[in-house]
Protein backbone atom coordinates (compact mmCIF):
# COMPACT_ATOMS: atom_id res chain seq x y z
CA UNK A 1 0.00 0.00 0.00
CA UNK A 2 0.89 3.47 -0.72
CA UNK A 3 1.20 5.78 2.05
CA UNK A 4 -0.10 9.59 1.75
CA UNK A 5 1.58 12.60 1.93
CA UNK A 6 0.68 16.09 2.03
CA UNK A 7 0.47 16.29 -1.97
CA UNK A 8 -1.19 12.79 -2.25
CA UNK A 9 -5.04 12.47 -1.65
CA UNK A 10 -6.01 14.01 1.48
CA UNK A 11 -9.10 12.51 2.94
CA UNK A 12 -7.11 8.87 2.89
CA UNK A 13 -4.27 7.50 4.71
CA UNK A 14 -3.00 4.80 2.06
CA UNK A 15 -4.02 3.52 -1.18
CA UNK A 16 -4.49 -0.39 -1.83
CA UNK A 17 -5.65 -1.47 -5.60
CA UNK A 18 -5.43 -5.12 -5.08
CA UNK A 19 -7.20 -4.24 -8.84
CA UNK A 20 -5.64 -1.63 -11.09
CA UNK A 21 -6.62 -0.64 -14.29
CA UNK A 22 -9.89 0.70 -15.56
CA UNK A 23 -11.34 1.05 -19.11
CA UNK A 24 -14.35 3.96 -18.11
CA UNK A 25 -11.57 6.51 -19.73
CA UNK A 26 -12.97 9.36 -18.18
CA UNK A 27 -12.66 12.91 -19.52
CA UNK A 28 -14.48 16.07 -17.78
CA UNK A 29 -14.82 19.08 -19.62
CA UNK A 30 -14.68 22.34 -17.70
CA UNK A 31 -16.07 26.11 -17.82
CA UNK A 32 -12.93 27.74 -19.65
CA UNK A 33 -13.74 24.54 -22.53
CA UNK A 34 -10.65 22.86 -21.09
CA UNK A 35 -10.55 18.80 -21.36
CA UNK A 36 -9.44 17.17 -17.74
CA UNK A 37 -8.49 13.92 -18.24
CA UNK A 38 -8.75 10.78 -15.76
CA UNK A 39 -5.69 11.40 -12.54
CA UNK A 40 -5.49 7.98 -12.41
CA UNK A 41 -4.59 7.38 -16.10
CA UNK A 42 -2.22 10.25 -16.08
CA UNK A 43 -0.55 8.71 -13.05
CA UNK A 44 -0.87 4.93 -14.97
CA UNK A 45 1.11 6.23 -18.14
CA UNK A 46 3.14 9.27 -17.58
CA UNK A 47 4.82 8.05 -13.75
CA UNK A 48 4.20 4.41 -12.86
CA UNK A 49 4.56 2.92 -16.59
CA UNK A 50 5.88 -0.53 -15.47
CA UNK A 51 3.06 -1.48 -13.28
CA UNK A 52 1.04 -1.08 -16.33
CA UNK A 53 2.80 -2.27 -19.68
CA UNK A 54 -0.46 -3.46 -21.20
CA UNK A 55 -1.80 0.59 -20.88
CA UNK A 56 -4.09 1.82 -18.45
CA UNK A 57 -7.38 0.14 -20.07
CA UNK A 58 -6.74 -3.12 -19.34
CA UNK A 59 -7.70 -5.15 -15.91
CA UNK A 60 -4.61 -6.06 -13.38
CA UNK A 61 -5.07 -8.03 -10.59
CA UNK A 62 -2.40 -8.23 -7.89
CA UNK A 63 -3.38 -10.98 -5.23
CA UNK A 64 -0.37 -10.83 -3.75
CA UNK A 65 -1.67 -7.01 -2.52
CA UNK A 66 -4.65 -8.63 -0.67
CA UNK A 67 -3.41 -9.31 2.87
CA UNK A 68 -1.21 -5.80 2.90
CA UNK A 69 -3.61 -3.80 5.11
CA UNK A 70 -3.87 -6.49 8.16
CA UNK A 71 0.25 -5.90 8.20
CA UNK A 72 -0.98 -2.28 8.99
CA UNK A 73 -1.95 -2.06 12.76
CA UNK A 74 -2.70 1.48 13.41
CA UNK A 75 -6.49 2.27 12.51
CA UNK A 76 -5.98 4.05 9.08
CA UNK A 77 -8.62 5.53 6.14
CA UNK A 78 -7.65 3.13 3.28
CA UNK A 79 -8.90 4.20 -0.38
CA UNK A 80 -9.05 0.36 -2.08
CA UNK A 81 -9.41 1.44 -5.68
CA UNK A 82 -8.14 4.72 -6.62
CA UNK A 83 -6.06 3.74 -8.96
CA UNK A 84 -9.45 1.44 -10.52
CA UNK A 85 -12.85 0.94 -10.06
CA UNK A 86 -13.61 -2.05 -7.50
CA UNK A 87 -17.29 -2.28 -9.54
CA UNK A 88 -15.93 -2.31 -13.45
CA UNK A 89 -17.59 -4.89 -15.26
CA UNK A 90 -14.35 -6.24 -16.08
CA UNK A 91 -13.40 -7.36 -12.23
CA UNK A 92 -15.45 -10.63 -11.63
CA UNK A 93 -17.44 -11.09 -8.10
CA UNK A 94 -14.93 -13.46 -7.09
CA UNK A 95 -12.52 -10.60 -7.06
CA UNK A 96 -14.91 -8.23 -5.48
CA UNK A 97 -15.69 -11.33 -2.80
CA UNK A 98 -11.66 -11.51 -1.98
CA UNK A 99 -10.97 -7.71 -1.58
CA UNK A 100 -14.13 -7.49 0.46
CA UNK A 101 -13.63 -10.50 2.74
CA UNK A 102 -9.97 -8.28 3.55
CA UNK A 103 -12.39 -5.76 4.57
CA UNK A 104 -14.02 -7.79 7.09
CA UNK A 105 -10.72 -9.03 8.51
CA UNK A 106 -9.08 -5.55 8.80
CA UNK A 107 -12.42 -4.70 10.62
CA UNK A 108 -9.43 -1.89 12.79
CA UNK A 109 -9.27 0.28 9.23
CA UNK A 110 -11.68 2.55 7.27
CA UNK A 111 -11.79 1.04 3.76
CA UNK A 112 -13.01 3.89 0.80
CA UNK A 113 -14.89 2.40 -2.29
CA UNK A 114 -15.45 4.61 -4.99
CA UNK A 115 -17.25 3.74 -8.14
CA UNK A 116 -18.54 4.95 -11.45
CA UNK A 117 -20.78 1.77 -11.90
CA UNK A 118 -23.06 1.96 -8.76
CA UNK A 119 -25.79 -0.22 -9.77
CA UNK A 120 -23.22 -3.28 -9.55
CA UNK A 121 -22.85 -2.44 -5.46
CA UNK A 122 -26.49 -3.71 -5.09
CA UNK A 123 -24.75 -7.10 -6.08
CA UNK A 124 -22.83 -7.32 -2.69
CA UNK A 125 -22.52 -6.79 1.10
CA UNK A 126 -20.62 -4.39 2.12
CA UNK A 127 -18.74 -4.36 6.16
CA UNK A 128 -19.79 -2.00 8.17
CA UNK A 129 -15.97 -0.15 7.79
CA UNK A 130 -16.15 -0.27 4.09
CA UNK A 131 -17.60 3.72 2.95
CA UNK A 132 -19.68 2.59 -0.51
CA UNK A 133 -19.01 5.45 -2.60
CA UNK A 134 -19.57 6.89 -6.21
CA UNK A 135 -18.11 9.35 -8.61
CA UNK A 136 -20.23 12.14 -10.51
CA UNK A 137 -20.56 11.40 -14.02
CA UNK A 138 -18.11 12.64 -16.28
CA UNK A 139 -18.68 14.40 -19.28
CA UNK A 140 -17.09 11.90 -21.54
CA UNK A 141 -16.84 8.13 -20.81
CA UNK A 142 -15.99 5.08 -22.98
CA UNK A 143 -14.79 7.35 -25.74
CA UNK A 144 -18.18 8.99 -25.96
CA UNK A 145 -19.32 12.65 -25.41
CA UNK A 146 -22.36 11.90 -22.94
CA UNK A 147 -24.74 14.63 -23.26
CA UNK A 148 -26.15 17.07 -20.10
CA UNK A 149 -29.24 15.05 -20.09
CA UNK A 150 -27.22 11.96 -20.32
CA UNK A 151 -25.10 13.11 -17.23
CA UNK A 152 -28.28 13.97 -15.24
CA UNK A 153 -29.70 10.20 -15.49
CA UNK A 154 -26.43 8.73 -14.81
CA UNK A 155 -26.66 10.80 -11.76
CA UNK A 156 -30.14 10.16 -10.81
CA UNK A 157 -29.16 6.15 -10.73
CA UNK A 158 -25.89 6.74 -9.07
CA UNK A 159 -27.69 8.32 -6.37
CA UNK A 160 -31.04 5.40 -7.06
CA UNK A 161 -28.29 2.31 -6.44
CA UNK A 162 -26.83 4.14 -3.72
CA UNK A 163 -29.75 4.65 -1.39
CA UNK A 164 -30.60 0.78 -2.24
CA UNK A 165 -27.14 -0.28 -0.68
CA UNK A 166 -27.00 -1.16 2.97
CA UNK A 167 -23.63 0.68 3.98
CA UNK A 168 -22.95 2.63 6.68
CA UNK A 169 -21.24 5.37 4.95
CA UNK A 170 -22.94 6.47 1.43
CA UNK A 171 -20.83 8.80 -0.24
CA UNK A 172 -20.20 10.45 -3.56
CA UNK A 173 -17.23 12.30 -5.04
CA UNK A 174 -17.56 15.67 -7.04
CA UNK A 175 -14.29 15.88 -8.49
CA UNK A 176 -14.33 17.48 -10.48
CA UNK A 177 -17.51 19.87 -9.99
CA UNK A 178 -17.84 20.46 -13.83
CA UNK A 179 -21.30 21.51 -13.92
CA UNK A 180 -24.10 22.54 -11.70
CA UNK A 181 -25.49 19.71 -9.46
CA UNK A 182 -26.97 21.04 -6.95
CA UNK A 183 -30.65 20.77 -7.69
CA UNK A 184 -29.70 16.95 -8.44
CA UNK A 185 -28.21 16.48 -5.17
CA UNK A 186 -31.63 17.08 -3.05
CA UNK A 187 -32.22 14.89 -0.68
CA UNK A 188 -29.43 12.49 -1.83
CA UNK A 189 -29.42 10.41 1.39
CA UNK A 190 -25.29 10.75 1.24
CA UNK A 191 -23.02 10.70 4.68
CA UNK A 192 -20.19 12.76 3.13
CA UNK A 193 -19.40 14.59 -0.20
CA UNK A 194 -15.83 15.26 -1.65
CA UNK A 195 -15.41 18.20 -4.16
CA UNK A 196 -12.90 19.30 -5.61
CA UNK A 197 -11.21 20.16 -9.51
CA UNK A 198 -10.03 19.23 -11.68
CA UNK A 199 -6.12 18.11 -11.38
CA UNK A 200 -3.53 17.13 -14.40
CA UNK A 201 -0.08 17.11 -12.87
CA UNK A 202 0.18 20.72 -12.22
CA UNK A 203 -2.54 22.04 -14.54
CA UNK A 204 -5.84 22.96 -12.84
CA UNK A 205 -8.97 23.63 -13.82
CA UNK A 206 -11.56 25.63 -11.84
CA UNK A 207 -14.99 24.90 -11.64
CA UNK A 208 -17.62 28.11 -11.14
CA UNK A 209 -17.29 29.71 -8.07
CA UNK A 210 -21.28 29.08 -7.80
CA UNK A 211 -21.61 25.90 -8.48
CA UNK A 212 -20.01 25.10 -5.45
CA UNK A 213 -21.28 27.29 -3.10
CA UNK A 214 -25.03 25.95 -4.60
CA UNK A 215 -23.69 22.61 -4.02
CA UNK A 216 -22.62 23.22 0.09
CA UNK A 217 -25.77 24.99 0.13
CA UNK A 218 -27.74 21.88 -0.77
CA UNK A 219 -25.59 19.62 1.39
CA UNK A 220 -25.88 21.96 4.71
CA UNK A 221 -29.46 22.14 4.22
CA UNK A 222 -28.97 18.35 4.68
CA UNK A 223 -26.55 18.32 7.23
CA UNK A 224 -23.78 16.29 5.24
CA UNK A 225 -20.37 16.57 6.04
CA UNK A 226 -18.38 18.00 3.17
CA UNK A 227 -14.36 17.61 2.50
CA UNK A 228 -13.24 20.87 -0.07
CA UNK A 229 -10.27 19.38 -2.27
CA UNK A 230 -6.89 21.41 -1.75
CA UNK A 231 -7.30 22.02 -4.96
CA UNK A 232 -10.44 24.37 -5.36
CA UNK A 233 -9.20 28.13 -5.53
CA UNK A 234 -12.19 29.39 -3.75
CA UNK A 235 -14.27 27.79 -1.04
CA UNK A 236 -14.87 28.12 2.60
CA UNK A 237 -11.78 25.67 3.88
CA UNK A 238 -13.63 22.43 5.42
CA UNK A 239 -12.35 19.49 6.60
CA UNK A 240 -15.36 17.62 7.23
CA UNK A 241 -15.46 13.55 7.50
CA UNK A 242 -18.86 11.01 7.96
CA UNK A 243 -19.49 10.22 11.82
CA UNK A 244 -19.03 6.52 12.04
CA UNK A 245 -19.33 3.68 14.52
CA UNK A 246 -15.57 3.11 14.63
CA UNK A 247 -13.00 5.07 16.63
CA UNK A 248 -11.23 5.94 13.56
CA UNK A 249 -11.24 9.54 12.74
């Protein structure tokens, strides 16, 4: 596992991907008509090229990574999949049933899930220390420009599968925030939200400065806790993580 530092992710201790690889191939495109394209593939093939010499769209999975977080004593947030998606069509529910059983045995950590295929979590059971999350939809995925409309629906059964999921911690990350959500994000039935921009080594790219603050506005009037990316230029700084049954955090 990957340990964070200051630059790394913030709202996790350590990164995991027993699976790595994803073929979604995300793009977001933002106010100024710039194209953001997937972290995660950046990272794949422009930094850690060996780990993936079939390319970022294909599936890897690394067994040998399973039993790494029991070697980790000290109560930790661990983010299993950010370098994948845990629910891709192309992991099988064997797979899913092996990284999830670690779960249950490191029952001491905070596991983070995060999906773009949240209709597949209704497949399993999830530990009570595993946070069942998904990502907004992007603006283009599988090599296809999905339109507004398109984005909205997505969205609407993101947040469908996720109320349908018996989790303990529901969440959902904005990141980035490349269009206004808020009115879609009503009574979303989420324990935490992540938002952030848009990030390409050490390009940026803003989203509106009121598309956020409509966003917290919606999740205050909820009451959910809400973690602001280092990267946003302008936001009220917060912090914020789920309250859970665990002494973690």
């Amino acid at each position: 596992m990957n340990k964070q530092r200051k630059n790394g992710i913030e709202w996790t201790d350590y990164t995991w991907n027993p699976v790595a690889g994803c073929f979604h191939d995300c793009r977001w495109e933002m106010p100024d008509g710039s194209i953001a394209e997937c972290y995660a593939k950046t990272v794949a093939e422009n930094v850690a090229t060996s780990a993936y010499p079939k390319g970022f769209a294909n599936h890897y999975w690394h067994p040998h990574r399973l039993n790494e977080p029991l070697r980790v004593k000290s109560p930790s947030k661990i983010f299993l999949d950010s370098m994948s998606d845990l629910m891709g069509h192309w992991v099988s529910d064997e797979q899913v049933e092996e990284v999830l059983d670690i779960c249950r045995q490191a029952n001491w950590h905070q596991f983070q899930l995060l999906t773009k295929y949240a209709p597949r979590l209704e497949k399993f059971k999830f530990p009570a220390n595993v946070w069942v999350g998904a990502s907004v939809p992007p603006t283009f995925m599988y090599g296809k420009r999905l339109t507004q409309e398109q984005q909205s629906r997505m969205l609407s059964r993101t947040l469908a599968a996720l109320k349908n999921v018996d989790a303990h911690v529901k969440w959902m990350s904005v990141e980035p925030l490349s269009r206004d959500i808020a009115t879609e994000m009503a009574d979303c039935g989420l324990q935490w939200v992540v938002i952030g921009a848009a990030t390409n080594g050490r390009k940026t790219y803003q989203p509106k400065r009121e598309w956020v603050q409509n966003l917290l506005d919606v999740m205050d009037e909820q009451g959910i806790p809400v973690f602001f990316k280092g990267n946003l230029r302008w936001t009220p700084w917060r912090e914020c993580f789920p309250i859970t049954e665990h002494r973690l955090i």
